[in-house]
N, C-alpha and C. Protein backbone atom coordinates (compact mmCIF):
# COMPACT_ATOMS: atom_id res chain seq x y z
N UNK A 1 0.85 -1.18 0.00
CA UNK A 1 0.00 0.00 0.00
C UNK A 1 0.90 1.24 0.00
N UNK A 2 0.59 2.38 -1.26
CA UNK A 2 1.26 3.75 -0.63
C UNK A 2 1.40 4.39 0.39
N UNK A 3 2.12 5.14 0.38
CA UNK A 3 1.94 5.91 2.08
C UNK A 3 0.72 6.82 1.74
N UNK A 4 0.52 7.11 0.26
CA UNK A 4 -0.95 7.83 0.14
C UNK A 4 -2.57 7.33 0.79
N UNK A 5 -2.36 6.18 0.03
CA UNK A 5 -3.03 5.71 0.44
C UNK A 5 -3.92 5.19 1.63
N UNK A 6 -2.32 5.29 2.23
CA UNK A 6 -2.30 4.86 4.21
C UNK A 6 -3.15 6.46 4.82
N UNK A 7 -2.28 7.08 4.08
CA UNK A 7 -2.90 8.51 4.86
C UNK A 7 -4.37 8.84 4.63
N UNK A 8 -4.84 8.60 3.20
CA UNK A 8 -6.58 8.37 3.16
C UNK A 8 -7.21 7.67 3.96
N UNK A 9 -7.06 6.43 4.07
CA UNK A 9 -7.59 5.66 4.87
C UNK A 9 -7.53 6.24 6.35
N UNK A 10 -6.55 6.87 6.89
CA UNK A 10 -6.67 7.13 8.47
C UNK A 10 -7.48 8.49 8.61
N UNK A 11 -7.42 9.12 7.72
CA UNK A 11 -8.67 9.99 7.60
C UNK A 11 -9.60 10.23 7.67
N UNK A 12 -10.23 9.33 6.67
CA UNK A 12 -11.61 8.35 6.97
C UNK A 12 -11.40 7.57 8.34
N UNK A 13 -10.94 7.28 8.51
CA UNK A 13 -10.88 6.33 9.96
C UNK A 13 -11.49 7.63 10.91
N UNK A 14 -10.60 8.70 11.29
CA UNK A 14 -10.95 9.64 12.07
C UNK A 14 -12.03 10.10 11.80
N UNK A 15 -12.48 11.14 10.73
CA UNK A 15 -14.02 11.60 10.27
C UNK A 15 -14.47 10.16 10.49
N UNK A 16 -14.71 9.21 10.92
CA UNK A 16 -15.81 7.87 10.93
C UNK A 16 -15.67 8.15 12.88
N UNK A 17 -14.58 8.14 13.38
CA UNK A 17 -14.48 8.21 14.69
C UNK A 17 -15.21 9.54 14.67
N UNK A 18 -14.72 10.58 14.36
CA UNK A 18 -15.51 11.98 14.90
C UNK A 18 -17.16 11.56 14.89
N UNK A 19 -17.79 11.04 14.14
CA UNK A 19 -18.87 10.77 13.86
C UNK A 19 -19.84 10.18 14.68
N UNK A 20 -18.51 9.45 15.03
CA UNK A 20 -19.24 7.86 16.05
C UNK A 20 -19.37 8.99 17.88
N UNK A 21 -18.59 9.68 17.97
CA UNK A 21 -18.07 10.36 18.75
C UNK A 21 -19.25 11.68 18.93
N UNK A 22 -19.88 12.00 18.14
CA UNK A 22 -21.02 13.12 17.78
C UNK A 22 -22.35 11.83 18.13
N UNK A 23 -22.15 10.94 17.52
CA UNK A 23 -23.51 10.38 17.97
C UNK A 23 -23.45 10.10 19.26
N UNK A 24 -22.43 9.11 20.11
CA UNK A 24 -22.84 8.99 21.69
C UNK A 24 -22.90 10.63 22.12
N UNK A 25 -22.34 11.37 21.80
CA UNK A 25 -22.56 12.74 22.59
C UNK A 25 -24.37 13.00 22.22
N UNK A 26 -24.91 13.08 21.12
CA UNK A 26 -26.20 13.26 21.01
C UNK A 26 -27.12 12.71 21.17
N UNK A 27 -26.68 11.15 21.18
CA UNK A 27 -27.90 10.00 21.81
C UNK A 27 -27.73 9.28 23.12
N UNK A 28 -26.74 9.86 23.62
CA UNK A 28 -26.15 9.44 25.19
C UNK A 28 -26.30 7.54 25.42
N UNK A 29 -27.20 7.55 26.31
CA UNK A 29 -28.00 6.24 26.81
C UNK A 29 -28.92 5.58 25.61
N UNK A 30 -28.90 5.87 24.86
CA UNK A 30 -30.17 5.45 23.73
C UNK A 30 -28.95 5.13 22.72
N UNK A 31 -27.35 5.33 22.86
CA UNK A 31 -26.94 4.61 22.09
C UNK A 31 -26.69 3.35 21.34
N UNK A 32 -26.54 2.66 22.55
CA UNK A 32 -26.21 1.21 21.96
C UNK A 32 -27.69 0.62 21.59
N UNK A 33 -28.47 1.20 22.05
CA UNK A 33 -29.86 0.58 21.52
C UNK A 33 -30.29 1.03 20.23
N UNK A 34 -29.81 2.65 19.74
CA UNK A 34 -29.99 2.76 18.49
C UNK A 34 -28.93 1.67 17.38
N UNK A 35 -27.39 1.60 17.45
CA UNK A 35 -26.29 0.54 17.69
C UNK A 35 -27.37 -0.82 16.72
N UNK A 36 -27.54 -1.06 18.00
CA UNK A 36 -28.57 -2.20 17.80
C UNK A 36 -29.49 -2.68 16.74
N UNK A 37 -30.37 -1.65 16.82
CA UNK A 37 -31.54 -1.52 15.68
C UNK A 37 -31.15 -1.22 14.66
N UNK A 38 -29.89 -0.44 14.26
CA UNK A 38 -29.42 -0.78 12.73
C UNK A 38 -28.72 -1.55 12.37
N UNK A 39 -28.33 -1.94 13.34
CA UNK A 39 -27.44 -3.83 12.95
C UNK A 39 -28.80 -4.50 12.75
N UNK A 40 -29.66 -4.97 13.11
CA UNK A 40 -30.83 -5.82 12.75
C UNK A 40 -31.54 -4.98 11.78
N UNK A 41 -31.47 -3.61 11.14
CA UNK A 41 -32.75 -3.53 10.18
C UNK A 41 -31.32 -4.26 8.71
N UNK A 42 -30.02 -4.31 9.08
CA UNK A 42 -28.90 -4.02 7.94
C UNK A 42 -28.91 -5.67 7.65
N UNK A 43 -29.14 -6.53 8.82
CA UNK A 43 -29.35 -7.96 8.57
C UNK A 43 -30.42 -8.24 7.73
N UNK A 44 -31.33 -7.40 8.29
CA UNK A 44 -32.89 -8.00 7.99
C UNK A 44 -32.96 -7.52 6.37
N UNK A 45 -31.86 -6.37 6.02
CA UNK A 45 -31.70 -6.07 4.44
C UNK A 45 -31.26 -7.06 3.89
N UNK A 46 -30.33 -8.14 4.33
CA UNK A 46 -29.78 -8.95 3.49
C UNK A 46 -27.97 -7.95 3.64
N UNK A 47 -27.66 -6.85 4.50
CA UNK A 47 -26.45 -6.55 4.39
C UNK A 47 -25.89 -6.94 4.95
N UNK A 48 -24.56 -7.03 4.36
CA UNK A 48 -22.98 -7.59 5.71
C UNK A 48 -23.26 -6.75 6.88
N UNK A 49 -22.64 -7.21 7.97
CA UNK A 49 -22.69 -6.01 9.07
C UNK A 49 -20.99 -6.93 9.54
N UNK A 50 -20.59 -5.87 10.75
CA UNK A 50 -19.33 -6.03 10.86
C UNK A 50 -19.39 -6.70 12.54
């Protein structure tokens, strides 16, 4: 892999962390339960989940 490449990817890594990081701040306690419910609607699509 380039070092370009490396450096895109950790980018995205962070903006994906900032993100994840904005949602527990805005859904506090209702996180992992929201978490939750889109892992099962992403199954129930027929999508990969991780």
């Amino acid at each position: 892999m380039k070092a370009s490449e490396e450096v895109m990817i950790h980018d995205v890594e962070m903006l994906i962390m900032a993100a994840e990081m904005e949602n527990i701040k805005k859904f506090r306690g209702n996180y992992l339960a929201l978490q939750s419910t889109e892992r099962s609607k992403n199954i129930a699509a027929g999508r990969p989940t991780e």
